[in-house]
C-alpha atoms as a PDB file:
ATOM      1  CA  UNK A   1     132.495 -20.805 -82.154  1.00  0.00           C
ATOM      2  CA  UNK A   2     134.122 -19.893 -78.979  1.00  0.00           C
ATOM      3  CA  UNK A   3     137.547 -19.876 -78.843  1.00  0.00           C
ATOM      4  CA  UNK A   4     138.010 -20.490 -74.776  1.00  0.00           C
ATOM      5  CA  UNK A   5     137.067 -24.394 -74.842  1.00  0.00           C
ATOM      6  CA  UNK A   6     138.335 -24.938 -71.201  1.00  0.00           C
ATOM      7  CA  UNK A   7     134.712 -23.001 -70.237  1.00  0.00           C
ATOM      8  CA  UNK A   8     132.150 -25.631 -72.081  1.00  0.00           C
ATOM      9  CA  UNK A   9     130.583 -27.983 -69.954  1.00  0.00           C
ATOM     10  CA  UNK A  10     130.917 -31.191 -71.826  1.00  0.00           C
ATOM     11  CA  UNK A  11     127.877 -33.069 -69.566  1.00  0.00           C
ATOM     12  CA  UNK A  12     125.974 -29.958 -70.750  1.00  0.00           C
ATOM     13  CA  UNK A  13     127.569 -30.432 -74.440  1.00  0.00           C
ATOM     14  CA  UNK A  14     126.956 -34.039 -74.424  1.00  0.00           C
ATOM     15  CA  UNK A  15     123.358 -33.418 -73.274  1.00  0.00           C
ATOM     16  CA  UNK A  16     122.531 -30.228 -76.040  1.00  0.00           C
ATOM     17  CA  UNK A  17     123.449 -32.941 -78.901  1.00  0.00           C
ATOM     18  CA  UNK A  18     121.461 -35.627 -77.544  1.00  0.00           C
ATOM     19  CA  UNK A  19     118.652 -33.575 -77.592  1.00  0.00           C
ATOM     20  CA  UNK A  20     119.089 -31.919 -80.539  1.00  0.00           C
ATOM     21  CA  UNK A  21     119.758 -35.390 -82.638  1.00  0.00           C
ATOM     22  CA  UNK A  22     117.112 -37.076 -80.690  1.00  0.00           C
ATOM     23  CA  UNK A  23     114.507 -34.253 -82.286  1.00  0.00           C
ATOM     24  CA  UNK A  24     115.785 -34.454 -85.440  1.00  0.00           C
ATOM     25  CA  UNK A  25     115.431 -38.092 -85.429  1.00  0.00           C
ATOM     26  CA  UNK A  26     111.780 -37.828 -84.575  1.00  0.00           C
ATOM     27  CA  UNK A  27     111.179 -35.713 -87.628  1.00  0.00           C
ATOM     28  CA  UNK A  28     112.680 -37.518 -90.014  1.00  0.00           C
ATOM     29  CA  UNK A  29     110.583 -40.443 -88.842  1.00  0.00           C
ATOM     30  CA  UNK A  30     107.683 -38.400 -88.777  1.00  0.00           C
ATOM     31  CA  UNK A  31     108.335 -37.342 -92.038  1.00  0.00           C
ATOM     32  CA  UNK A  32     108.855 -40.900 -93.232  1.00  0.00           C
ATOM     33  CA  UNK A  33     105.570 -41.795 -92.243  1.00  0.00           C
ATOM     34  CA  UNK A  34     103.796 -38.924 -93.982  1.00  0.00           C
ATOM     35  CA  UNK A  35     105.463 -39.492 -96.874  1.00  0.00           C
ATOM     36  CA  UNK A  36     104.280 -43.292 -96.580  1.00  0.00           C
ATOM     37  CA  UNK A  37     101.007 -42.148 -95.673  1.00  0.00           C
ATOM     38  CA  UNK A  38     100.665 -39.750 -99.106  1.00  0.00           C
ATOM     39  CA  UNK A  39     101.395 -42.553-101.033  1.00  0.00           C
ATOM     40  CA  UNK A  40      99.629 -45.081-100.596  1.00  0.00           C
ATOM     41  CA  UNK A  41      96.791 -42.376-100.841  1.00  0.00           C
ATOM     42  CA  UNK A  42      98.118 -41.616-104.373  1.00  0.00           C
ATOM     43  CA  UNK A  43      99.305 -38.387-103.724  1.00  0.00           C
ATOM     44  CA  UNK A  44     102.988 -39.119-105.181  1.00  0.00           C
ATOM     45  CA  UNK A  45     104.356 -35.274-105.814  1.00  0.00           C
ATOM     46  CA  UNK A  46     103.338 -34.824-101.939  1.00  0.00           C
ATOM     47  CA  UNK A  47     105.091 -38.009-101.003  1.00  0.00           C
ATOM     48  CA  UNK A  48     108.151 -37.799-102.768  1.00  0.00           C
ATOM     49  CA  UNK A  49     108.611 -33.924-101.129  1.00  0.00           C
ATOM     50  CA  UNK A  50     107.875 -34.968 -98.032  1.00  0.00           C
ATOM     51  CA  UNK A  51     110.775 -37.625 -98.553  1.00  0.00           C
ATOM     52  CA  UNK A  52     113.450 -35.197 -99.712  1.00  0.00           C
ATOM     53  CA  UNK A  53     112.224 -33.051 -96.244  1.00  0.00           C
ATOM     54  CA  UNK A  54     113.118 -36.239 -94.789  1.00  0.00           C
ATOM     55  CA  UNK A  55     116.206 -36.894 -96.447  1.00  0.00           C
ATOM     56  CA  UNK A  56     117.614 -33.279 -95.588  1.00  0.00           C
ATOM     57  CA  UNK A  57     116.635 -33.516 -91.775  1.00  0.00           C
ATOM     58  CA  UNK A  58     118.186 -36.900 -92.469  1.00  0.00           C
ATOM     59  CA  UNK A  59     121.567 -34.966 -93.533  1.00  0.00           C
ATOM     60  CA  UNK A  60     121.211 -31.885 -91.056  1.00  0.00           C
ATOM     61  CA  UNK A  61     121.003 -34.681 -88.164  1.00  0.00           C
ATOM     62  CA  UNK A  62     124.644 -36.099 -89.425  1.00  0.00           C
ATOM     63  CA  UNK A  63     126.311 -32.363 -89.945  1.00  0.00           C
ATOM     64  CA  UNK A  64     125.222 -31.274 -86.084  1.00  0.00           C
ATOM     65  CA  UNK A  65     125.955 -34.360 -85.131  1.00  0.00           C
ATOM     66  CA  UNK A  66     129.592 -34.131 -86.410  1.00  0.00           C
ATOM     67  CA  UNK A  67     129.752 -30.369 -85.186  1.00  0.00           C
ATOM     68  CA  UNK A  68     128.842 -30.782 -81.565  1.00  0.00           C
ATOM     69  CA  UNK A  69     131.904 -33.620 -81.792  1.00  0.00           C
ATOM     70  CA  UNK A  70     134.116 -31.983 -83.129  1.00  0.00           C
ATOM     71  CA  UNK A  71     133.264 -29.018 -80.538  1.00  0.00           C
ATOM     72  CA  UNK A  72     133.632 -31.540 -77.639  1.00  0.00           C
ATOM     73  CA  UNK A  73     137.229 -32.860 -79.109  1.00  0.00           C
ATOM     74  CA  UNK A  74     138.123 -29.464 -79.246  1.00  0.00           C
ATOM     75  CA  UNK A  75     137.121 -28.996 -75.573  1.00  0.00           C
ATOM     76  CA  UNK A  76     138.385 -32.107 -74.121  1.00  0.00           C
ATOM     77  CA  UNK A  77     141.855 -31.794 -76.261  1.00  0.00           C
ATOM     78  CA  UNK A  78     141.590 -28.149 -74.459  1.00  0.00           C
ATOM     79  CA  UNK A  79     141.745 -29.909 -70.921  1.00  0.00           C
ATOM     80  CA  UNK A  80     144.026 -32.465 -71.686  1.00  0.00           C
ATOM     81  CA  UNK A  81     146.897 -30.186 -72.912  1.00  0.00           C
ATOM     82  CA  UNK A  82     146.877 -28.816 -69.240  1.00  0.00           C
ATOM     83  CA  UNK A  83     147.857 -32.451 -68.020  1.00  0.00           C
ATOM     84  CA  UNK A  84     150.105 -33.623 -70.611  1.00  0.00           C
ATOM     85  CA  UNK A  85     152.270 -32.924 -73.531  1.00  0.00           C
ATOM     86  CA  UNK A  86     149.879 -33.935 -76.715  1.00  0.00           C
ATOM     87  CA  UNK A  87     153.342 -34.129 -78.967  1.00  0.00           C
ATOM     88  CA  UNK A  88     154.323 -36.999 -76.823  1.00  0.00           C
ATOM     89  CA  UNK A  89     150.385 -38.483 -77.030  1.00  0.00           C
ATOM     90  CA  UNK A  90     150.575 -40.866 -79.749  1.00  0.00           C
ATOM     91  CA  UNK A  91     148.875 -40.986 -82.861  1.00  0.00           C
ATOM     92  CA  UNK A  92     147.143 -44.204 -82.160  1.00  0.00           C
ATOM     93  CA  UNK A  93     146.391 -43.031 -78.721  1.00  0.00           C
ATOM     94  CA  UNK A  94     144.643 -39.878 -80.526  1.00  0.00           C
ATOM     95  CA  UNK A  95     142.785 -41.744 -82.798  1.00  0.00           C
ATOM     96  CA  UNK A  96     141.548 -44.454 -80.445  1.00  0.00           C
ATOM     97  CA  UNK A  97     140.477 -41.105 -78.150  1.00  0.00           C
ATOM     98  CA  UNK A  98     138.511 -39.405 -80.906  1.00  0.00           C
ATOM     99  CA  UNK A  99     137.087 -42.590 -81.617  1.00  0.00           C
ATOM    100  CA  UNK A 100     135.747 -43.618 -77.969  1.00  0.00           C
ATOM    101  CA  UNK A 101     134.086 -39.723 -77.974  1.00  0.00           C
ATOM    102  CA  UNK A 102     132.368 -40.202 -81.111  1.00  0.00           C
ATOM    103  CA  UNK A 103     131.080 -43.455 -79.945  1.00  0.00           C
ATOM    104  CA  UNK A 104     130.554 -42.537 -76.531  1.00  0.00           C
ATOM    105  CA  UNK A 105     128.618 -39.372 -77.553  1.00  0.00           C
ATOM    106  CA  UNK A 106     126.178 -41.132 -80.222  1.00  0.00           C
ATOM    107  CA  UNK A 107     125.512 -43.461 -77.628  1.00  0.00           C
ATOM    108  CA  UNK A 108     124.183 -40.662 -74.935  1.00  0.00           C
ATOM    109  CA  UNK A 109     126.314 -42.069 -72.186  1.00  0.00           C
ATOM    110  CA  UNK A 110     127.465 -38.160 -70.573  1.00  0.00           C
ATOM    111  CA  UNK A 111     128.457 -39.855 -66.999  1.00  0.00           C
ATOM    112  CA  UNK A 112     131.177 -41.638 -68.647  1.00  0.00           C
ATOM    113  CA  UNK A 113     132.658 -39.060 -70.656  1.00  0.00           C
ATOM    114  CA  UNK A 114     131.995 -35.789 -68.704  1.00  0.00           C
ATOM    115  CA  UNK A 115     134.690 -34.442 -66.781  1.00  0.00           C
END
């Protein structure tokens, strides 16, 4: 992880997870179906792996997911500390921050949030 957060790009951040979760997604559903698929043609054992491939896109999906936020806090927190003292930043003010990124960056919405 880099340790100079000031140089990320967050539209180009914001962007890399958005892809990244939106192929993920696709496989999981894929993988869904197949396992669907396999069972109604009786091929349970096949069916019930493809489901745990599923299940452990399912979970990779939520651990990048978390990463590239917690990446983008870092860089954004990075920026901010330039403009203002972040001991006088309140709690609530942090928390109500961290939680308008995470929502703001599941939702795809980079114009809003890129600086």
């Amino acid at each position: 992880m880099p340790s100079d957060f000031t140089s990320i790009d967050l539209a180009t951040l914001n962007t890399a997870q958005g892809a990244m979760v939106t192929a993920l997604r696709g496989k999981v559903c894929q993988w869904e179906q197949d396992s669907a698929d396999a069972a109604l043609d009786g091929n349970l054992s096949t069916a019930a792996a493809i489901q745990q491939w599923a299940i452990a896109a399912d979970l990779l999906l939520s651990t990048i997911s978390i990463e590239f936020s917690v990446l983008f806090s870092k860089a954004l927190t990075t920026r901010f500390d330039g403009q203002r003292s972040i001991t006088h930043y309140s709690i609530a003010n942090q928390v109500l921050d961290a939680v308008a990124l995470e929502v703001a960056g599941s939702q795809g919405v980079a114009e809003l949030i890129a600086v």
